[in-house]
N, C-alpha and C. Protein backbone atom coordinates (compact mmCIF):
# COMPACT_ATOMS: atom_id res chain seq x y z
N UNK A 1 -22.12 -22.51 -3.27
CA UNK A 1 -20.69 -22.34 -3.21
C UNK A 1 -20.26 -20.97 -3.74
N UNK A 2 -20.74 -20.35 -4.82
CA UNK A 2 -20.41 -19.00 -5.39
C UNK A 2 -20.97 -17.75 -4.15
N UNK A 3 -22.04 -18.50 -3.70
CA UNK A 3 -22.64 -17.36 -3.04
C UNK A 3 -21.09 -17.10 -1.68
N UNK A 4 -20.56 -17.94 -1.11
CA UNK A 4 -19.97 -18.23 0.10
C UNK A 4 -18.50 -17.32 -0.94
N UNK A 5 -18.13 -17.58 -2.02
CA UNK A 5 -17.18 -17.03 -2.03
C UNK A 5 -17.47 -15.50 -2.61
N UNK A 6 -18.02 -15.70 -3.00
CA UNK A 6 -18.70 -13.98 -3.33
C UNK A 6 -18.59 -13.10 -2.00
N UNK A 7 -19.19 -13.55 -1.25
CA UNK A 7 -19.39 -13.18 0.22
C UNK A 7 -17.60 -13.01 1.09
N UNK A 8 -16.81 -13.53 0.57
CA UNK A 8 -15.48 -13.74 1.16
C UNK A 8 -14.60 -12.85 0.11
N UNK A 9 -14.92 -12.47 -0.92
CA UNK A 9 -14.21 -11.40 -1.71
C UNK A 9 -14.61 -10.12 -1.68
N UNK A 10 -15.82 -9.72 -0.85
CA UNK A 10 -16.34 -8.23 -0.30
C UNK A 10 -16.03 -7.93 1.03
N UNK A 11 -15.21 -9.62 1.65
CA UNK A 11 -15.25 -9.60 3.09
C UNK A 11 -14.34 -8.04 3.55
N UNK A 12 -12.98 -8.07 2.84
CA UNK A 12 -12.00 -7.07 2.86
C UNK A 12 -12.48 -5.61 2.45
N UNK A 13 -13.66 -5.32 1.79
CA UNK A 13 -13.96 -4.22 1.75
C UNK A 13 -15.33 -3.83 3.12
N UNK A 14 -15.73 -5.02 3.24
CA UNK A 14 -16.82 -4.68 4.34
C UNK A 14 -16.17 -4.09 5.71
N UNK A 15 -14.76 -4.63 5.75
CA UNK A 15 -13.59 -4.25 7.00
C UNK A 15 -13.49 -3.04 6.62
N UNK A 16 -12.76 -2.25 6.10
CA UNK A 16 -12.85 -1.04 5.75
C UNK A 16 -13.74 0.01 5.98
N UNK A 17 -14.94 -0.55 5.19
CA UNK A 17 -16.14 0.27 5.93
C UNK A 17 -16.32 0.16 6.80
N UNK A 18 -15.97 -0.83 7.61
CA UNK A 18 -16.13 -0.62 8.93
C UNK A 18 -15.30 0.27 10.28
N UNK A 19 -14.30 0.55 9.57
CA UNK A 19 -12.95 0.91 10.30
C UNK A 19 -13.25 2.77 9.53
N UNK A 20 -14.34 2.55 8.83
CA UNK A 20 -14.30 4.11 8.54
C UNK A 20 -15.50 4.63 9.24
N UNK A 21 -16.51 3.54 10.00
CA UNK A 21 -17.50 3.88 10.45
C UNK A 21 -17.22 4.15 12.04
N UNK A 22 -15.97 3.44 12.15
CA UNK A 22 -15.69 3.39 13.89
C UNK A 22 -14.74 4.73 14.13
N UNK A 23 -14.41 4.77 12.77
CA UNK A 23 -13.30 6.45 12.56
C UNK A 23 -15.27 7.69 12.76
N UNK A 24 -16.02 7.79 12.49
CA UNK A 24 -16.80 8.62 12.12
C UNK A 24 -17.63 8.64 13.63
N UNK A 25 -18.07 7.29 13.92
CA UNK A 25 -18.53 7.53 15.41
C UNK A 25 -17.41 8.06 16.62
N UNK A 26 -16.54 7.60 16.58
CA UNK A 26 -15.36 7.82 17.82
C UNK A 26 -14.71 9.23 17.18
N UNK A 27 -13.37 9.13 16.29
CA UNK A 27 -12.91 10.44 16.55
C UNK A 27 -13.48 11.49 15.91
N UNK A 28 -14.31 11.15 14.59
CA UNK A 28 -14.50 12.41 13.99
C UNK A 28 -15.77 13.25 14.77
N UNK A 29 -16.56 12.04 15.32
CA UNK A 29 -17.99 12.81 16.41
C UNK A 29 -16.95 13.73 17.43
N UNK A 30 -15.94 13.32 17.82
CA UNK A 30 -15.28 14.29 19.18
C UNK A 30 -14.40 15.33 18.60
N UNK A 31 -14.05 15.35 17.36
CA UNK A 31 -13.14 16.17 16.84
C UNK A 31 -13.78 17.54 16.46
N UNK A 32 -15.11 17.24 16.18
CA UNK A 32 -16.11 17.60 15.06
C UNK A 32 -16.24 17.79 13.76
N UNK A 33 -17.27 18.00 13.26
CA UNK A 33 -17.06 17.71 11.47
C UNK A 33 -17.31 19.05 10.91
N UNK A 34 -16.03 19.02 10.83
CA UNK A 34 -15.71 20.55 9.92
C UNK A 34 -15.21 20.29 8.06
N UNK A 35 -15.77 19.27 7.54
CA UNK A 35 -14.87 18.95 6.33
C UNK A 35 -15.65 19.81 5.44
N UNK A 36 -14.76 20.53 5.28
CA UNK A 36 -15.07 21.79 3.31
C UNK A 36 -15.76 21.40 2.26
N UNK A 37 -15.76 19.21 2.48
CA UNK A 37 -16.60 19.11 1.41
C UNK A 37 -18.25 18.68 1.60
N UNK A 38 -18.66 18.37 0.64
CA UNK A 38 -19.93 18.00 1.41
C UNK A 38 -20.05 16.82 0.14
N UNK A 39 -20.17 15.77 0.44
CA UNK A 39 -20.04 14.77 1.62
C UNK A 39 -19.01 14.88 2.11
N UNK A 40 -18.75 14.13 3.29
CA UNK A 40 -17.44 14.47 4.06
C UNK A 40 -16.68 13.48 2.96
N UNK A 41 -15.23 13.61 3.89
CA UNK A 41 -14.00 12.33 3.06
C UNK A 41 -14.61 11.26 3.87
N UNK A 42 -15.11 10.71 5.21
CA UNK A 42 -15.30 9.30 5.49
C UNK A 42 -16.63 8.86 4.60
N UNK A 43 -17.72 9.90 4.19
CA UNK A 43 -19.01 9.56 4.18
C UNK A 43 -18.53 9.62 2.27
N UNK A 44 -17.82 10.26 1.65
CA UNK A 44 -16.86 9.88 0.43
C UNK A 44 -16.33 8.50 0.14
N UNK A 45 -15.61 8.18 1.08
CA UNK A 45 -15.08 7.25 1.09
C UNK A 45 -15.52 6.01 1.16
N UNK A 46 -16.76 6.11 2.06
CA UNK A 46 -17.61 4.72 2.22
C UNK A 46 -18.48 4.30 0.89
N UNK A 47 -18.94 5.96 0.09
CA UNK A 47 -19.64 5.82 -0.73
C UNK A 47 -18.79 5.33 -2.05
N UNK A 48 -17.28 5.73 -1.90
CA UNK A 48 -16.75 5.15 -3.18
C UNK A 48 -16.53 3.41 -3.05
N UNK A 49 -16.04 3.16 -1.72
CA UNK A 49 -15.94 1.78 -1.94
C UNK A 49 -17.06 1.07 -2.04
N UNK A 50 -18.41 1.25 -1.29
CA UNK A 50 -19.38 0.62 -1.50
C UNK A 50 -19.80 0.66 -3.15
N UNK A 51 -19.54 1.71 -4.17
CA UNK A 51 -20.06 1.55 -5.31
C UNK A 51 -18.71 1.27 -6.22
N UNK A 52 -18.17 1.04 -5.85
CA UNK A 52 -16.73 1.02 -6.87
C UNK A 52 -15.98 -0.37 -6.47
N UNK A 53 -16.12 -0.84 -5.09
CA UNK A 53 -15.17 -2.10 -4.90
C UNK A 53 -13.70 -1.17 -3.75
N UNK A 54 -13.11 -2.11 -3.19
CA UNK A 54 -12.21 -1.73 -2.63
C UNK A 54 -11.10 -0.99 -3.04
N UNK A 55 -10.50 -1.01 -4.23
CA UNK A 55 -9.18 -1.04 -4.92
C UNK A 55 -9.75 0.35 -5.54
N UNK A 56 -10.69 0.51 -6.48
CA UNK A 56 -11.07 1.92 -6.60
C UNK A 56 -11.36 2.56 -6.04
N UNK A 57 -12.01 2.54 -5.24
CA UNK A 57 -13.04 3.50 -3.81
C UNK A 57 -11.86 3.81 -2.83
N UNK A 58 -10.88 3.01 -2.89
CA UNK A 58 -10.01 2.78 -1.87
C UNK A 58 -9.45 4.35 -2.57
N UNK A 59 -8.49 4.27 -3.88
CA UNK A 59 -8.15 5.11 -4.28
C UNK A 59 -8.73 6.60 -4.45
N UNK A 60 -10.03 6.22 -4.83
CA UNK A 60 -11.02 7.71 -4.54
C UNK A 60 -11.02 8.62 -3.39
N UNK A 61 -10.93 7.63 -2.27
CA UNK A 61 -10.98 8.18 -1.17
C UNK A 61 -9.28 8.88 -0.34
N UNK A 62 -8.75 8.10 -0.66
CA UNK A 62 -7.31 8.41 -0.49
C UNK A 62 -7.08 9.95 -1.07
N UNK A 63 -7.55 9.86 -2.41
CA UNK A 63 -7.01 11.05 -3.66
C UNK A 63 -7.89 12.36 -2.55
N UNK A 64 -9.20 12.11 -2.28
CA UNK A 64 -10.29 13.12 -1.28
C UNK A 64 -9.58 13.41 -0.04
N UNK A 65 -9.28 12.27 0.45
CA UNK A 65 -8.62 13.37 1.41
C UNK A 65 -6.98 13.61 1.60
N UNK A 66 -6.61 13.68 0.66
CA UNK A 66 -5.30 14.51 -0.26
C UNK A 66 -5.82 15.97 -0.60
N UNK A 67 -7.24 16.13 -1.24
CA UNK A 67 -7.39 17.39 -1.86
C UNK A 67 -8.10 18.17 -0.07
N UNK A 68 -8.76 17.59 0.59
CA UNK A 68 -8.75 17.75 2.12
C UNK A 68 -7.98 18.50 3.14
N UNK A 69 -6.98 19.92 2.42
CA UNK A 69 -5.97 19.93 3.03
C UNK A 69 -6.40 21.83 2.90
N UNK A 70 -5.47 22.20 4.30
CA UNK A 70 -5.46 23.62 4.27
C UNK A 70 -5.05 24.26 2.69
N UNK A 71 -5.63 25.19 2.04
CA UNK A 71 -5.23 25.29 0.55
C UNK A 71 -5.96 24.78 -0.71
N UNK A 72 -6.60 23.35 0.01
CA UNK A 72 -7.13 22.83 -1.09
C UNK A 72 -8.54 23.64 -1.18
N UNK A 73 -9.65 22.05 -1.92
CA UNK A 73 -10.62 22.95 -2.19
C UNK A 73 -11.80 22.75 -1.33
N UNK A 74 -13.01 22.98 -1.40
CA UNK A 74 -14.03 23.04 -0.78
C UNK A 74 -15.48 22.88 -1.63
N UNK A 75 -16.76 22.24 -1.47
CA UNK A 75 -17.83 22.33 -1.90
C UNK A 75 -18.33 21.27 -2.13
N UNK A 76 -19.50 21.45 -3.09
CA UNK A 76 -19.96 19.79 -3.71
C UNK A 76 -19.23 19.11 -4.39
N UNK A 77 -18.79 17.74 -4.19
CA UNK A 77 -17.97 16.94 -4.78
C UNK A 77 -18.33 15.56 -4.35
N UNK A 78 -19.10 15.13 -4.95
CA UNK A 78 -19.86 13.65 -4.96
C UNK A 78 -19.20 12.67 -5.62
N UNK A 79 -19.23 11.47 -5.42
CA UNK A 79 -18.62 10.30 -6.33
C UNK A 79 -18.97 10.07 -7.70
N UNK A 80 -18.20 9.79 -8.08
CA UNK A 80 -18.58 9.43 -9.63
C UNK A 80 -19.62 8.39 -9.70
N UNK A 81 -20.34 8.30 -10.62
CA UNK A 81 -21.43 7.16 -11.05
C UNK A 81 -20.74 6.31 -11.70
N UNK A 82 -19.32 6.72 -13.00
CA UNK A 82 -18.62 5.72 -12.91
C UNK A 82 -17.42 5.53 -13.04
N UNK A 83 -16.44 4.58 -13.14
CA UNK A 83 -15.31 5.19 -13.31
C UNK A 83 -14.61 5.29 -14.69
N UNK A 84 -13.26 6.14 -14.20
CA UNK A 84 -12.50 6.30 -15.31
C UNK A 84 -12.25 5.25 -16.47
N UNK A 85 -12.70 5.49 -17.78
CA UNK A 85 -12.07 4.03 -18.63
C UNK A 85 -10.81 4.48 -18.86
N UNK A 86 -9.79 5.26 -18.51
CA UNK A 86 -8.70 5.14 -18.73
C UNK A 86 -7.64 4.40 -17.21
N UNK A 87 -8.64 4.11 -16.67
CA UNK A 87 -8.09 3.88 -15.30
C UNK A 87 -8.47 2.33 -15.34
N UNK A 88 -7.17 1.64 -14.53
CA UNK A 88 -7.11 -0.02 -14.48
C UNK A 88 -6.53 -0.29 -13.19
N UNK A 89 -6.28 -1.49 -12.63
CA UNK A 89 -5.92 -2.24 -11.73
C UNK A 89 -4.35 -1.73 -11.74
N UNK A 90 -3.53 -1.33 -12.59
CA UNK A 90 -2.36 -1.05 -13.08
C UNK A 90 -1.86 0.15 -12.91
N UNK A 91 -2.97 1.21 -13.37
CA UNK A 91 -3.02 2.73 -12.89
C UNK A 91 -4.09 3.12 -12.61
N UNK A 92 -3.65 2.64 -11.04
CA UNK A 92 -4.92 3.38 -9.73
C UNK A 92 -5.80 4.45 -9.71
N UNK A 93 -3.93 5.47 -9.71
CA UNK A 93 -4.59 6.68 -9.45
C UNK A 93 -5.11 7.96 -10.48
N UNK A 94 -5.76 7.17 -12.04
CA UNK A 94 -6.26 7.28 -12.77
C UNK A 94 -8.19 7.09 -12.26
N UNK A 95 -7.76 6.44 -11.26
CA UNK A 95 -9.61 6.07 -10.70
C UNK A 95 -10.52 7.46 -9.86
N UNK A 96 -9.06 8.33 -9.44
CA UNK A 96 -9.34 9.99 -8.32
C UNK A 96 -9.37 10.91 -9.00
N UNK A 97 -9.84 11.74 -8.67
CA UNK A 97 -9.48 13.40 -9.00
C UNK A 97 -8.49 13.77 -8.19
N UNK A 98 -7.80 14.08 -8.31
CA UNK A 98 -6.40 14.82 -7.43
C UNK A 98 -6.38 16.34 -7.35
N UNK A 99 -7.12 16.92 -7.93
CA UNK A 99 -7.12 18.13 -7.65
C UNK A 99 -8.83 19.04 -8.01
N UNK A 100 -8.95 20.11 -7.27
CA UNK A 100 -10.05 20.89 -7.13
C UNK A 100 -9.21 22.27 -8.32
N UNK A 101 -10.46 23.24 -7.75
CA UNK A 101 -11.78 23.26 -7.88
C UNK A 101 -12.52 22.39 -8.93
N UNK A 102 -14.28 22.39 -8.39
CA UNK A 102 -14.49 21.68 -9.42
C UNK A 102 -16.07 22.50 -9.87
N UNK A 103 -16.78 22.26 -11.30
CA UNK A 103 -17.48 22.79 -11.09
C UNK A 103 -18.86 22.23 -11.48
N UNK A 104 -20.06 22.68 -11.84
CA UNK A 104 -21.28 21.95 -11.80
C UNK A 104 -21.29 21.54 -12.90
N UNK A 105 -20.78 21.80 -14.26
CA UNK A 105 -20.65 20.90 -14.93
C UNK A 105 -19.93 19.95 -15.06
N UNK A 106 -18.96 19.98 -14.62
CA UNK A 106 -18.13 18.50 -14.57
C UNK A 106 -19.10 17.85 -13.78
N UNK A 107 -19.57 17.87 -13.04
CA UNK A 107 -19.93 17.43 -12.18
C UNK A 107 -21.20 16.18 -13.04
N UNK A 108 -22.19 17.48 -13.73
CA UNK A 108 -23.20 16.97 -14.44
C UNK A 108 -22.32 16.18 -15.66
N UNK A 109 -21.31 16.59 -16.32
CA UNK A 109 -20.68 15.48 -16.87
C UNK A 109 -20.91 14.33 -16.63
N UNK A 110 -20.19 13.91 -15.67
CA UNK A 110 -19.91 12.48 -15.42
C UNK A 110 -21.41 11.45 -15.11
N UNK A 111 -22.66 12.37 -15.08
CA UNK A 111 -23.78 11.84 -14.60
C UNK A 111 -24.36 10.96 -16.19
């Protein structure tokens, strides 16, 4: 019985990934992939919700491709290993980075 509902509370994030995988085969393959960062924002995005849960990853990814913008920034910018402890269910967008540049030590920080 736990297993069945376990399975029905990832159901809503497995949709997602999926709707970011049908975004990556269809428009972004025809658009082409020009994203500044490396990983992209979909291949970001899949990686935050798959390791973070929907509600954070969700937010991670949102905040990525916010910074995604003519102006913003560009380079390595990988997901966190973990998240913010100042960040809760309450204040989301405590879970993103909202703004660039960033650099190799922050980076190694958070590792």
């Amino acid at each position: 019985m736990t297993t069945i509902l376990s399975e029905l509370q990832r159901l809503p994030a497995r949709a997602v990934r999926a709707l970011i995988l049908l975004y990556r085969v269809t428009f972004s393959a025809f658009a082409g992939r020009s994203c500044r960062y490396a990983p992209t924002c979909s291949e970001y995005a899949d990686e935050a919700i798959s390791r973070h849960g929907l509600w954070a990853g969700g937010w991670m990814g949102f905040a990525r491709i916010c910074r995604c913008r003519p102006g913003g920034g560009e380079g390595f910018d990988p997901v966190p290993q973990t998240l913010n402890p100042r960040a809760s269910a309450l204040t989301p967008w405590r879970y993103a980075r909202w703004r660039g540049p960033f650099s190799c030590e922050e980076v190694e920080d958070e590792r």
